[in-house]
C-alpha atoms as a PDB file:
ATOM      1  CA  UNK A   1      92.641  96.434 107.687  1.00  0.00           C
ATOM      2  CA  UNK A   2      90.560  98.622 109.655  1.00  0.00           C
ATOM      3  CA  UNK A   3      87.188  98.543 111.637  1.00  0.00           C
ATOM      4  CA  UNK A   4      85.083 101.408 112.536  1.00  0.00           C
ATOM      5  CA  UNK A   5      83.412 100.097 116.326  1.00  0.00           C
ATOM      6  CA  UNK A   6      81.182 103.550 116.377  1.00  0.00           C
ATOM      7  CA  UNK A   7      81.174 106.894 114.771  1.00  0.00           C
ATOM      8  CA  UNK A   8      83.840 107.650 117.528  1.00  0.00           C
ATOM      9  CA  UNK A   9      86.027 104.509 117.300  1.00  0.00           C
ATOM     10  CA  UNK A  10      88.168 103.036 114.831  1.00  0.00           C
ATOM     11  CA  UNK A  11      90.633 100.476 115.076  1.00  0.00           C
ATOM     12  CA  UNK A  12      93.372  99.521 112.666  1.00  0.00           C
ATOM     13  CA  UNK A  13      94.921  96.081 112.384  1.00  0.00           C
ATOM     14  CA  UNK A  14      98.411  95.734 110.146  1.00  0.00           C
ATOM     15  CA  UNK A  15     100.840  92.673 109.609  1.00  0.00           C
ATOM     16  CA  UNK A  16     104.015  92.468 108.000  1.00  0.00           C
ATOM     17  CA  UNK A  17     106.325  89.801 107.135  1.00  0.00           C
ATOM     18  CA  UNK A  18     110.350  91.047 106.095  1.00  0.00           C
ATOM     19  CA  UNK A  19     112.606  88.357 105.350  1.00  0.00           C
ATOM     20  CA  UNK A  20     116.736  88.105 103.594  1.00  0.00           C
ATOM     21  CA  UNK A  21     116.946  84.694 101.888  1.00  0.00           C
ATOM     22  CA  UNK A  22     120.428  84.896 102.656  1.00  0.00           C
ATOM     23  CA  UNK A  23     123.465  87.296 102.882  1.00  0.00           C
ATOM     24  CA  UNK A  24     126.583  85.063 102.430  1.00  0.00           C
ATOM     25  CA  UNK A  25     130.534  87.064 102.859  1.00  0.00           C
ATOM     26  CA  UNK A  26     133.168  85.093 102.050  1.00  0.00           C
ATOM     27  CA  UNK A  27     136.421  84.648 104.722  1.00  0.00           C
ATOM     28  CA  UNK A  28     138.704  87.366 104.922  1.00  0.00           C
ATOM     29  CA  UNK A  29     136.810  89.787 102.380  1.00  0.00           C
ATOM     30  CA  UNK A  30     135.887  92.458 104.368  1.00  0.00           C
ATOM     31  CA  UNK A  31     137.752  94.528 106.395  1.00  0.00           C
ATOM     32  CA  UNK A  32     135.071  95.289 109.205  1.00  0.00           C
ATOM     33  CA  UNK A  33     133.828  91.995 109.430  1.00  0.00           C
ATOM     34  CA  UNK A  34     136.030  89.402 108.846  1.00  0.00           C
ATOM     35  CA  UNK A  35     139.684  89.958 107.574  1.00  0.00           C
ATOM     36  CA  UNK A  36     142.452  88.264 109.528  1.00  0.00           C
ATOM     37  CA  UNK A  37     145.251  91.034 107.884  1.00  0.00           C
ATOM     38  CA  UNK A  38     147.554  91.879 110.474  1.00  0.00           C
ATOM     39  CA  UNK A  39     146.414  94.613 112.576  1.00  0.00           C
ATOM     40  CA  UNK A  40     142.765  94.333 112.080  1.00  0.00           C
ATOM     41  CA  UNK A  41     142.235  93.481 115.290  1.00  0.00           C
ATOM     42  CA  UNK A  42     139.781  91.067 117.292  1.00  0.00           C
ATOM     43  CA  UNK A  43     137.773  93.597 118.743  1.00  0.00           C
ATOM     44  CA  UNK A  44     136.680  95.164 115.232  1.00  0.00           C
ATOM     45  CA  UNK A  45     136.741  91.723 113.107  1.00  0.00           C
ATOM     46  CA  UNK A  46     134.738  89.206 115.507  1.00  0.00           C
ATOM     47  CA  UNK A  47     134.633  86.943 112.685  1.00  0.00           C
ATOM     48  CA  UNK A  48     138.148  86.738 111.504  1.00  0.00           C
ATOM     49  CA  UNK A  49     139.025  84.393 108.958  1.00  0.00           C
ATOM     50  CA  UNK A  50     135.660  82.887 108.880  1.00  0.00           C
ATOM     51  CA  UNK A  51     133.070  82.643 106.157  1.00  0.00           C
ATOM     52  CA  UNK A  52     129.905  84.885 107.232  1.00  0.00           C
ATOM     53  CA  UNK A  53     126.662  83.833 106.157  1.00  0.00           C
ATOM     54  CA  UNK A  54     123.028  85.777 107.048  1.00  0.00           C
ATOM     55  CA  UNK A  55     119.588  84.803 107.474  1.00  0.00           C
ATOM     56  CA  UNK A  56     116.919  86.958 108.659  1.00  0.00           C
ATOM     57  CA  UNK A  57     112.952  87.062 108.757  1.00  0.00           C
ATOM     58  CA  UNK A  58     110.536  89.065 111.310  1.00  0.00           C
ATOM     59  CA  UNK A  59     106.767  89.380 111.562  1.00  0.00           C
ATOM     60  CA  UNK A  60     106.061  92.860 112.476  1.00  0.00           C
ATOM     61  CA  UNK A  61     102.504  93.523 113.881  1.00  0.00           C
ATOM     62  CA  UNK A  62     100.937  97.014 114.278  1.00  0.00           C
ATOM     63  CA  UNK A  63      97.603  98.021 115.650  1.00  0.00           C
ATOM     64  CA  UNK A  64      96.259 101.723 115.468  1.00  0.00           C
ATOM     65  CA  UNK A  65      92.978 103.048 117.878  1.00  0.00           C
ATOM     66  CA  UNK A  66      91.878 106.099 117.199  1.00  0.00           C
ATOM     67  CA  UNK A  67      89.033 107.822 119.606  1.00  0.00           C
ATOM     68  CA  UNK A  68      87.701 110.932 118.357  1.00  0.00           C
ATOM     69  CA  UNK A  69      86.578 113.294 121.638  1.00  0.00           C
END
């Protein structure tokens, strides 16, 4: 959406909304997440042995002003 103020000014106006209903890994599935195999490690599998399940959403605003000299 944009709005011209004067021949010289414009201003832009944006809104976005991203969102992941839901992003579900199963325990010991993945080796860089969450396997509990020997060696894998703590420090590279935080979630070892667990099941891993995602939700995400963001609202991502923008606003553009543009002055012509």
């Amino acid at each position: 959406m944009g709005y011209n103020f004067s021949d010289r000014l414009t201003v832009d106006l944006a809104l976005a909304y991203v969102y992941n209903d839901d992003h579900s890994i199963p325990k010991n599935t993945s080796k860089i997440l969450n396997s509990s195999a020997d060696g894998a490690g703590i420090i590279y599998n935080p979630y070892a042995g667990l099941d891993y399940e995602q939700k995400s959403e963001a609202y991502l605003p923008a606003i553009n002003i543009s002055y012509k000299w």
